[in-house]
C-alpha atoms as a PDB file:
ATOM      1  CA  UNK A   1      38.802 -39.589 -43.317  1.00  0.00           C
ATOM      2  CA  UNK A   2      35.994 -37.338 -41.432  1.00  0.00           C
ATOM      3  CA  UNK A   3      34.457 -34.673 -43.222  1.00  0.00           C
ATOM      4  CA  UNK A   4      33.536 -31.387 -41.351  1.00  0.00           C
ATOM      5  CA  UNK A   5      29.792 -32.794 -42.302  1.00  0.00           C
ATOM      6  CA  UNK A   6      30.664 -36.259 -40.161  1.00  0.00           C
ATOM      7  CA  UNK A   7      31.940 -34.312 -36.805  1.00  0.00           C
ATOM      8  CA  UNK A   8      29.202 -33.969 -34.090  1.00  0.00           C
ATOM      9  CA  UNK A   9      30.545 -30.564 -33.422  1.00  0.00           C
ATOM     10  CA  UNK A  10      30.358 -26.656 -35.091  1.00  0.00           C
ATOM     11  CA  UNK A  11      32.642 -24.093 -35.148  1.00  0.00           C
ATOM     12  CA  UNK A  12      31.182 -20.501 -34.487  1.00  0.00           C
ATOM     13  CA  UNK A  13      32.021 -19.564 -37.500  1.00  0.00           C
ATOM     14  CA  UNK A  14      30.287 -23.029 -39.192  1.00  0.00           C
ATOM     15  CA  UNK A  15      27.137 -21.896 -36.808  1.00  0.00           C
ATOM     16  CA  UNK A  16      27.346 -17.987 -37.952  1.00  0.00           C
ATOM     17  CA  UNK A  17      27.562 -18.838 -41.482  1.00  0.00           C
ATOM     18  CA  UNK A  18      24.241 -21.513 -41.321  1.00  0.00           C
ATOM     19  CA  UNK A  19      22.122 -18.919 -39.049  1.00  0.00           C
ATOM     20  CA  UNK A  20      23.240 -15.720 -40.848  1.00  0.00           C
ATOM     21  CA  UNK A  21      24.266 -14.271 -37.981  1.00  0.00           C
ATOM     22  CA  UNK A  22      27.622 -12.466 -37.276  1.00  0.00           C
ATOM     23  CA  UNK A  23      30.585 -14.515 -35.024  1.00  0.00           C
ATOM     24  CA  UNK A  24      30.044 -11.904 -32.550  1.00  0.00           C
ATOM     25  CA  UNK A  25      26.479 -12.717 -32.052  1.00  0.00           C
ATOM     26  CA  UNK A  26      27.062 -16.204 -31.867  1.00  0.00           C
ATOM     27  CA  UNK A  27      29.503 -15.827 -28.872  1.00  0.00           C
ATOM     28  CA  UNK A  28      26.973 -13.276 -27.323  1.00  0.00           C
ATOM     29  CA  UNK A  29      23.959 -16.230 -27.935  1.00  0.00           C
ATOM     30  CA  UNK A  30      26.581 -18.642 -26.615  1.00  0.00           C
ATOM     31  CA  UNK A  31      27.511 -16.548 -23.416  1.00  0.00           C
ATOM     32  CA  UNK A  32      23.564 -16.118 -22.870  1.00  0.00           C
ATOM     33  CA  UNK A  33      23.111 -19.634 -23.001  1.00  0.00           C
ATOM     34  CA  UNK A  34      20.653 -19.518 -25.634  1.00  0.00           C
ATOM     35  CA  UNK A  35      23.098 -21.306 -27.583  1.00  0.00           C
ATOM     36  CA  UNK A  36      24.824 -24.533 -26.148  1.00  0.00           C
ATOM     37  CA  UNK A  37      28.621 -25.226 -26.400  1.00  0.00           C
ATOM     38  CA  UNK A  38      31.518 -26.307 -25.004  1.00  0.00           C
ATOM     39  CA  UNK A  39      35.243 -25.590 -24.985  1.00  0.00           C
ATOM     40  CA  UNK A  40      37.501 -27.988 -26.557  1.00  0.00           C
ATOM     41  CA  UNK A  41      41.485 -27.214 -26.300  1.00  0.00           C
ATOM     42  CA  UNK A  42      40.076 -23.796 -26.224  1.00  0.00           C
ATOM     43  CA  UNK A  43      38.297 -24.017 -28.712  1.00  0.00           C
ATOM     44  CA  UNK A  44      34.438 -23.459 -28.457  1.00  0.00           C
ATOM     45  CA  UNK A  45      32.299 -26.234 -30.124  1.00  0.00           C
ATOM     46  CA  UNK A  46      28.766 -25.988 -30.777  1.00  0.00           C
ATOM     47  CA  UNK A  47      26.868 -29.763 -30.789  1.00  0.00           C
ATOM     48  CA  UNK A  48      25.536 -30.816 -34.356  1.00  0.00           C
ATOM     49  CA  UNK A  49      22.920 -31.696 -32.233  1.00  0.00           C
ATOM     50  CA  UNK A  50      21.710 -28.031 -31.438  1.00  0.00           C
ATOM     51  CA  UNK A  51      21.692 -27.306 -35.432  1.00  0.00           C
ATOM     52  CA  UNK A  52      19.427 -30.217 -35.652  1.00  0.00           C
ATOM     53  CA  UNK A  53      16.666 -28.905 -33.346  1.00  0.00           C
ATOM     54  CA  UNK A  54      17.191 -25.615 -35.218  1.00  0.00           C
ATOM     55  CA  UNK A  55      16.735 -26.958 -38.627  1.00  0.00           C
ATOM     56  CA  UNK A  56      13.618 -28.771 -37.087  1.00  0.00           C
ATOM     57  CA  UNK A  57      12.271 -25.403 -35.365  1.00  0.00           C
ATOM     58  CA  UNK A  58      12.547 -23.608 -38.653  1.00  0.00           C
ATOM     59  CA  UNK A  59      10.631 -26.008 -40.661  1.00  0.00           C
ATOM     60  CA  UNK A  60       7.823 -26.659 -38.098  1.00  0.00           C
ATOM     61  CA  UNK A  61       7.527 -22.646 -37.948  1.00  0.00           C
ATOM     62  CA  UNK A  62       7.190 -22.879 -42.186  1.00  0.00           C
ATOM     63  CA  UNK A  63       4.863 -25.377 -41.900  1.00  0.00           C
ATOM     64  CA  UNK A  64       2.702 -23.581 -39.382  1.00  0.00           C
ATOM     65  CA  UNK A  65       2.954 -20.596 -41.600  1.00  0.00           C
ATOM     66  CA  UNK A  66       1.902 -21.736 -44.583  1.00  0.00           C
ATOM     67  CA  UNK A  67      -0.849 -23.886 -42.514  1.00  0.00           C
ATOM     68  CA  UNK A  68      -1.813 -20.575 -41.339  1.00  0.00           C
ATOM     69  CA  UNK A  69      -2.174 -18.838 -44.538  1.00  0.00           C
ATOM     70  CA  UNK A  70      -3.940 -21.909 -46.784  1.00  0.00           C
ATOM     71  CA  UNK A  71      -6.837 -21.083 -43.745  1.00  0.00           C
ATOM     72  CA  UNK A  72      -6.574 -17.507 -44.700  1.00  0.00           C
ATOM     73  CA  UNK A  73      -7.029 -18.167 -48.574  1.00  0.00           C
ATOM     74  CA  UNK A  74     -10.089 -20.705 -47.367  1.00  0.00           C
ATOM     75  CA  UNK A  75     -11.384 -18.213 -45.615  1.00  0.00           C
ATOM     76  CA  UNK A  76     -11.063 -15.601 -47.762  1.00  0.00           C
ATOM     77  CA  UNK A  77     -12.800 -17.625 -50.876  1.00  0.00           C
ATOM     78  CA  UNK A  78     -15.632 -18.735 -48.330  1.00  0.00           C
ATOM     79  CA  UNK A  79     -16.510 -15.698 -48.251  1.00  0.00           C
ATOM     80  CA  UNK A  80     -17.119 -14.609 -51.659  1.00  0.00           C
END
């Protein structure tokens, strides 16, 4: 038996609840195409895909910011 884990689709309220973000501004992101889905029996269904990328986005915008700071602490103690 599939878990909601195994399907290669979201709900909006499985993709409000991971980005924090009310159901209404997940339709809104959804209508604006900035998010991708598709309707299914009408039923909207975000791809697992698109959380993927997200998940990747957020933790290539950590890394760059703690990149960013460890050159701010170097540069700071260079300095002094």
């Amino acid at each position: 038996m599939s878990t909601a884990a195994d399907l290669p689709f979201l709900t909006v309220s499985e993709a409000a609840r991971l980005t924090r973000l009310s159901t209404k501004s997940v339709y809104r992101l959804i209508d604006s195409g900035q998010i991708p889905a598709i309707k299914v029996s009408g039923s909207i269904r975000i791809p697992v895909a698109w959380r993927d990328a997200l998940m990747r986005a957020a933790g290539e915008a950590v890394a760059a910011s703690l990149e960013a700071g460890s050159h701010r602490a170097a540069e700071g103690s260079a300095g002094a």
